[in-house]
N, C-alpha and C. Protein backbone atom coordinates (compact mmCIF):
# COMPACT_ATOMS: atom_id res chain seq x y z
N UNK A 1 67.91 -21.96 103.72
CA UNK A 1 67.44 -20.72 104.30
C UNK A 1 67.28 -20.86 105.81
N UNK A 2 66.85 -22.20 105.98
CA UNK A 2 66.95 -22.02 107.63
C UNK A 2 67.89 -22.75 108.26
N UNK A 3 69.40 -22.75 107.54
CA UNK A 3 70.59 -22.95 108.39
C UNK A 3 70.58 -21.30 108.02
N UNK A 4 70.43 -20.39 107.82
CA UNK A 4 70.68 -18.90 107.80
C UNK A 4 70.38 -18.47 109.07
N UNK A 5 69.10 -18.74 108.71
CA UNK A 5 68.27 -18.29 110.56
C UNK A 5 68.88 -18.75 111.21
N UNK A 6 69.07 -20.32 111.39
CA UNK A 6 69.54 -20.51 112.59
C UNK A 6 70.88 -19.95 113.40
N UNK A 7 71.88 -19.85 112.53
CA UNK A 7 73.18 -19.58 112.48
C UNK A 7 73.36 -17.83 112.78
N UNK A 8 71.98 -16.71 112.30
CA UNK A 8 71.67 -15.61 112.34
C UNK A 8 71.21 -15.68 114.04
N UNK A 9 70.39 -16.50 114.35
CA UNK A 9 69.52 -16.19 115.93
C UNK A 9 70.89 -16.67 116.76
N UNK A 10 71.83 -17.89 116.41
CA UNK A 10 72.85 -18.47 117.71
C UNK A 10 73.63 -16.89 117.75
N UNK A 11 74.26 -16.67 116.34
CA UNK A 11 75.36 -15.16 116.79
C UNK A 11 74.79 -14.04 117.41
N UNK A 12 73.28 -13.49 117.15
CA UNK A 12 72.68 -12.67 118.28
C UNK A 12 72.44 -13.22 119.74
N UNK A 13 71.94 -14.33 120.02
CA UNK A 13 72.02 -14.85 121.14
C UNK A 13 73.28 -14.37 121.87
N UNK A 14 74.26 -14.98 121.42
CA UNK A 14 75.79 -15.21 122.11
C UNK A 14 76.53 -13.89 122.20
N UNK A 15 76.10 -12.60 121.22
CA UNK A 15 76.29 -11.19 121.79
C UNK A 15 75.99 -10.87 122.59
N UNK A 16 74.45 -10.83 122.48
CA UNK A 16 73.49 -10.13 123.42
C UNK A 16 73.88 -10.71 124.99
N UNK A 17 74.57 -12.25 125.25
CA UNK A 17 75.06 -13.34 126.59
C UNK A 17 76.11 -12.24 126.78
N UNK A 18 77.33 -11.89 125.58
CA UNK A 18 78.13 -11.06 126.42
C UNK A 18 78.27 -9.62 126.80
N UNK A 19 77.29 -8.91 126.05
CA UNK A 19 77.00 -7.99 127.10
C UNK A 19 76.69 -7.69 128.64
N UNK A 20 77.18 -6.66 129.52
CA UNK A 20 77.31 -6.77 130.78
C UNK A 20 75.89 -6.53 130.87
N UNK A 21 75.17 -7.14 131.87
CA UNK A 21 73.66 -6.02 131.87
C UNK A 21 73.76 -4.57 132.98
N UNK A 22 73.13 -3.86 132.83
CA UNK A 22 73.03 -2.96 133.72
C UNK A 22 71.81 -3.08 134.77
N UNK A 23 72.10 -3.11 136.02
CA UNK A 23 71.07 -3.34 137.04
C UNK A 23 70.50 -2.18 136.98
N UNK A 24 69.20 -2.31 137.45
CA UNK A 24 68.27 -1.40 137.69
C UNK A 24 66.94 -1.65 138.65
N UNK A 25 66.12 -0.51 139.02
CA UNK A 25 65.48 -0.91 140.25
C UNK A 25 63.98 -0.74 139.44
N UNK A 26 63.63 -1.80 140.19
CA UNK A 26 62.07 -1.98 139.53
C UNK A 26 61.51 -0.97 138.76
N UNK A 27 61.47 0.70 139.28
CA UNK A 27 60.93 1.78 138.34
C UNK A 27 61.49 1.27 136.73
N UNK A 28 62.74 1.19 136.57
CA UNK A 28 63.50 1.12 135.77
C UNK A 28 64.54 1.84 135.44
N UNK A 29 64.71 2.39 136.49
CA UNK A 29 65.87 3.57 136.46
C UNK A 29 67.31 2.74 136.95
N UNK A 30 68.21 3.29 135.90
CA UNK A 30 69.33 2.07 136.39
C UNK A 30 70.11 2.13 137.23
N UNK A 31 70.70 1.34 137.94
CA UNK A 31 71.45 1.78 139.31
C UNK A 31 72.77 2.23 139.70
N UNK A 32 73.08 3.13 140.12
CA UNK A 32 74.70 3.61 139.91
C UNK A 32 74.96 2.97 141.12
N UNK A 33 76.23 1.79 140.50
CA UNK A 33 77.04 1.01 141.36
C UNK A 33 78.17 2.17 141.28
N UNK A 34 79.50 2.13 142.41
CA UNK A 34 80.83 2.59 142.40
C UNK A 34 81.20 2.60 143.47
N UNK A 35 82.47 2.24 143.82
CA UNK A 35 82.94 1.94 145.23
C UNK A 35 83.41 3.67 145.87
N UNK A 36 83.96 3.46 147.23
CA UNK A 36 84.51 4.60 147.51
C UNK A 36 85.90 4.62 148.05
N UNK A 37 87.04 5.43 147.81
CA UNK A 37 87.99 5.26 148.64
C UNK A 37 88.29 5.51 150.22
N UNK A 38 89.28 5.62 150.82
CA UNK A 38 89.48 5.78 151.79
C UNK A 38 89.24 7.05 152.50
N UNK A 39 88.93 7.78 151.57
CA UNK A 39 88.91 9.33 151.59
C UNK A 39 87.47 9.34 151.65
N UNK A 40 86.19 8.53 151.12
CA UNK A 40 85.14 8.54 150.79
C UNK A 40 84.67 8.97 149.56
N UNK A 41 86.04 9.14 148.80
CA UNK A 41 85.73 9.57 147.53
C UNK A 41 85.33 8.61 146.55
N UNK A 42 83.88 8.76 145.87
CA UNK A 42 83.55 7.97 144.37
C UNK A 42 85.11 7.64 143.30
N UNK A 43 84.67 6.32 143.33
CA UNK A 43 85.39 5.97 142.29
C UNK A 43 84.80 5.29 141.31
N UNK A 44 84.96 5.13 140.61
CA UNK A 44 83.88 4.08 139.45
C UNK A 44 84.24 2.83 138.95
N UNK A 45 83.33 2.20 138.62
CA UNK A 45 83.96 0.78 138.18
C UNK A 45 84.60 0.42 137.49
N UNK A 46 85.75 -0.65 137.66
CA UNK A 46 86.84 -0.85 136.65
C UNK A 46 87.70 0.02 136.47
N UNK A 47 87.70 1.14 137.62
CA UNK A 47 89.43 2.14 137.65
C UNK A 47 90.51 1.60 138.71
N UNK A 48 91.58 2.36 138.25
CA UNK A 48 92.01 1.16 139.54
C UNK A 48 92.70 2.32 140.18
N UNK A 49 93.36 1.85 141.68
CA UNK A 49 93.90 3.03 142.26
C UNK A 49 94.77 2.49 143.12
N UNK A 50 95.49 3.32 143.70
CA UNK A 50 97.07 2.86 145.07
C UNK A 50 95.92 2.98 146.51
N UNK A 51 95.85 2.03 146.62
CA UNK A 51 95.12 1.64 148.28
C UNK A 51 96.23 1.46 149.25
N UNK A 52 96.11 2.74 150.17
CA UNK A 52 97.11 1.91 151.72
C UNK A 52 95.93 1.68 152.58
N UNK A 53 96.17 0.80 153.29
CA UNK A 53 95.73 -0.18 154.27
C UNK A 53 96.75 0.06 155.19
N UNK A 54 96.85 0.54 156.51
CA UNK A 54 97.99 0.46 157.34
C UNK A 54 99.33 0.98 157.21
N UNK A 55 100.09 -0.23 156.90
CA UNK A 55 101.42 -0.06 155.99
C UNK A 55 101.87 -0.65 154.85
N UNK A 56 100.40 -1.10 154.42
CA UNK A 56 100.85 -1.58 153.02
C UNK A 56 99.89 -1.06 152.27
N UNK A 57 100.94 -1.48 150.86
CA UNK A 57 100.14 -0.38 149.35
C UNK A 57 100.10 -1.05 148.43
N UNK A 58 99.20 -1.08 148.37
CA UNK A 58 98.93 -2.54 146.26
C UNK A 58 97.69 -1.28 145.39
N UNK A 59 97.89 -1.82 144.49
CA UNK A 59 97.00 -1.76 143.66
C UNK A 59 95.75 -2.21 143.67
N UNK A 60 94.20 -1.62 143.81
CA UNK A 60 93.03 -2.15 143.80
C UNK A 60 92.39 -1.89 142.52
N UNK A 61 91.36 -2.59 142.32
CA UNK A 61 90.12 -1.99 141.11
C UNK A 61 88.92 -2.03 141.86
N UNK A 62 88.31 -1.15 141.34
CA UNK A 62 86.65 -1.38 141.87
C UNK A 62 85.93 -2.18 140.95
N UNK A 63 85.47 -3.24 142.14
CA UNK A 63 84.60 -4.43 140.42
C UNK A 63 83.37 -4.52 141.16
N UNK A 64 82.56 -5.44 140.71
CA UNK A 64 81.39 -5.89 141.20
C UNK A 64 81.57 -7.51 142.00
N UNK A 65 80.80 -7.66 142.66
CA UNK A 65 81.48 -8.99 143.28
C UNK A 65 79.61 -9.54 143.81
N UNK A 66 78.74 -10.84 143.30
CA UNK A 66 77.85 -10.77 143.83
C UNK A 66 76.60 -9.63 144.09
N UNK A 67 76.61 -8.76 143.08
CA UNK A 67 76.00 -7.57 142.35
C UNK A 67 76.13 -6.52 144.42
N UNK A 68 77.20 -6.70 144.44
CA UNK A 68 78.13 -5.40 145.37
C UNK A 68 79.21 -5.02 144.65
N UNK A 69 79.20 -3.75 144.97
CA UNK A 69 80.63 -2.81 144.32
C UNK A 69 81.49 -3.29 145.43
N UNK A 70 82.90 -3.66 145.51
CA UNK A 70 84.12 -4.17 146.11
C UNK A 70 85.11 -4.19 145.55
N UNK A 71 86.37 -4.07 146.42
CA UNK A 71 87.40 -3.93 146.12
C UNK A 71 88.19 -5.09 145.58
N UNK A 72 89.43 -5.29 145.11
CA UNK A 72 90.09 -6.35 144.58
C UNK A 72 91.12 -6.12 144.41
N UNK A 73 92.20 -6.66 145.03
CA UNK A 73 93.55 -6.40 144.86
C UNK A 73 94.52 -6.53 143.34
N UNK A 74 94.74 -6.11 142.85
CA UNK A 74 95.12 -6.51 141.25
C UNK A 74 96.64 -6.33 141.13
N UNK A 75 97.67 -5.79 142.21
CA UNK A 75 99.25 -5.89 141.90
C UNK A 75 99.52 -4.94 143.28
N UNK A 76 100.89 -5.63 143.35
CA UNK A 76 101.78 -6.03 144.87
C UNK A 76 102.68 -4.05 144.81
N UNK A 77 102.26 -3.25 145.82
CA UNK A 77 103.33 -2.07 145.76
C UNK A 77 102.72 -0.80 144.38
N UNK A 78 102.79 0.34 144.60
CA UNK A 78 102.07 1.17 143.92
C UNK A 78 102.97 2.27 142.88
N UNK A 79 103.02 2.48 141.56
CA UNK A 79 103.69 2.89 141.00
C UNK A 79 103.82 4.20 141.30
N UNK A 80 105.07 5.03 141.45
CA UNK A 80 105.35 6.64 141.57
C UNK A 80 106.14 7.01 140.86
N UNK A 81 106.32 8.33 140.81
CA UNK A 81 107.49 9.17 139.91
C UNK A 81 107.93 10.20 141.18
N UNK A 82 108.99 10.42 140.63
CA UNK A 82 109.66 11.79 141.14
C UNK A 82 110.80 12.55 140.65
N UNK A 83 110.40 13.53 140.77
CA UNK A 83 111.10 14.92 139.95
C UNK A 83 112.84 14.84 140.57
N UNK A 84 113.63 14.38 140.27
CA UNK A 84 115.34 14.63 140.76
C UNK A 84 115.62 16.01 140.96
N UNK A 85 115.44 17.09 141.78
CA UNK A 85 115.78 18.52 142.15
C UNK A 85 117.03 18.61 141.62
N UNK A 86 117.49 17.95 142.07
CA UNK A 86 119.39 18.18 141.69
C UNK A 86 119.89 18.05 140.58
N UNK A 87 119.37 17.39 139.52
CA UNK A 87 119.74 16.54 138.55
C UNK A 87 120.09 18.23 137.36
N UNK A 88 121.24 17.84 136.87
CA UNK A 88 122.08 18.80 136.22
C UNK A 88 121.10 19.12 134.46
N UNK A 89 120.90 20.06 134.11
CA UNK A 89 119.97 20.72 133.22
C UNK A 89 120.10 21.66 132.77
N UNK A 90 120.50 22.75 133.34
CA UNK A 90 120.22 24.06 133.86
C UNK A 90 121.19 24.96 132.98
């Protein structure tokens, strides 16, 4: 019975470790982290988006880094589409 427990308290332990925690400020109200783009627009954590910088364009995510919201480069050049006007259909 108490290899049960024990084996019952390690697998709650080791959940409860990988849950993210959510910060919060002493009241207890929790804290809305989210980065902003270039535009100043909210973005939220863990989306990712086409960042230009100058003349170059990658892929970023907004993560946490050292409990700061920051950017992170995650892939080289930014995916697009475009509509062919010409392209025979019609």
């Amino acid at each position: 019975m108490k290899q049960i427990a024990l084996i019952s308290g390690l697998l709650f332990s080791l959940t409860a470790q990988s849950a993210p925690a959510q910060a919060t400020y002493p009241s207890g109200k929790a804290v809305d982290c989210y980065c902003t783009n270039t535009q100043g627009r909210r973005v939220e954590l863990g989306q990712t988006i086409c960042m230009q910088i100058g003349d170059r364009l990658f892929q970023a995510q907004c993560q946490m880094s050292l409990n700061v919201p920051m950017w992170r480069e995650v892939g080289q050049g930014c995916q697009s589409s475009s509509l062919d006007s010409d392209a025979d259909g019609a």
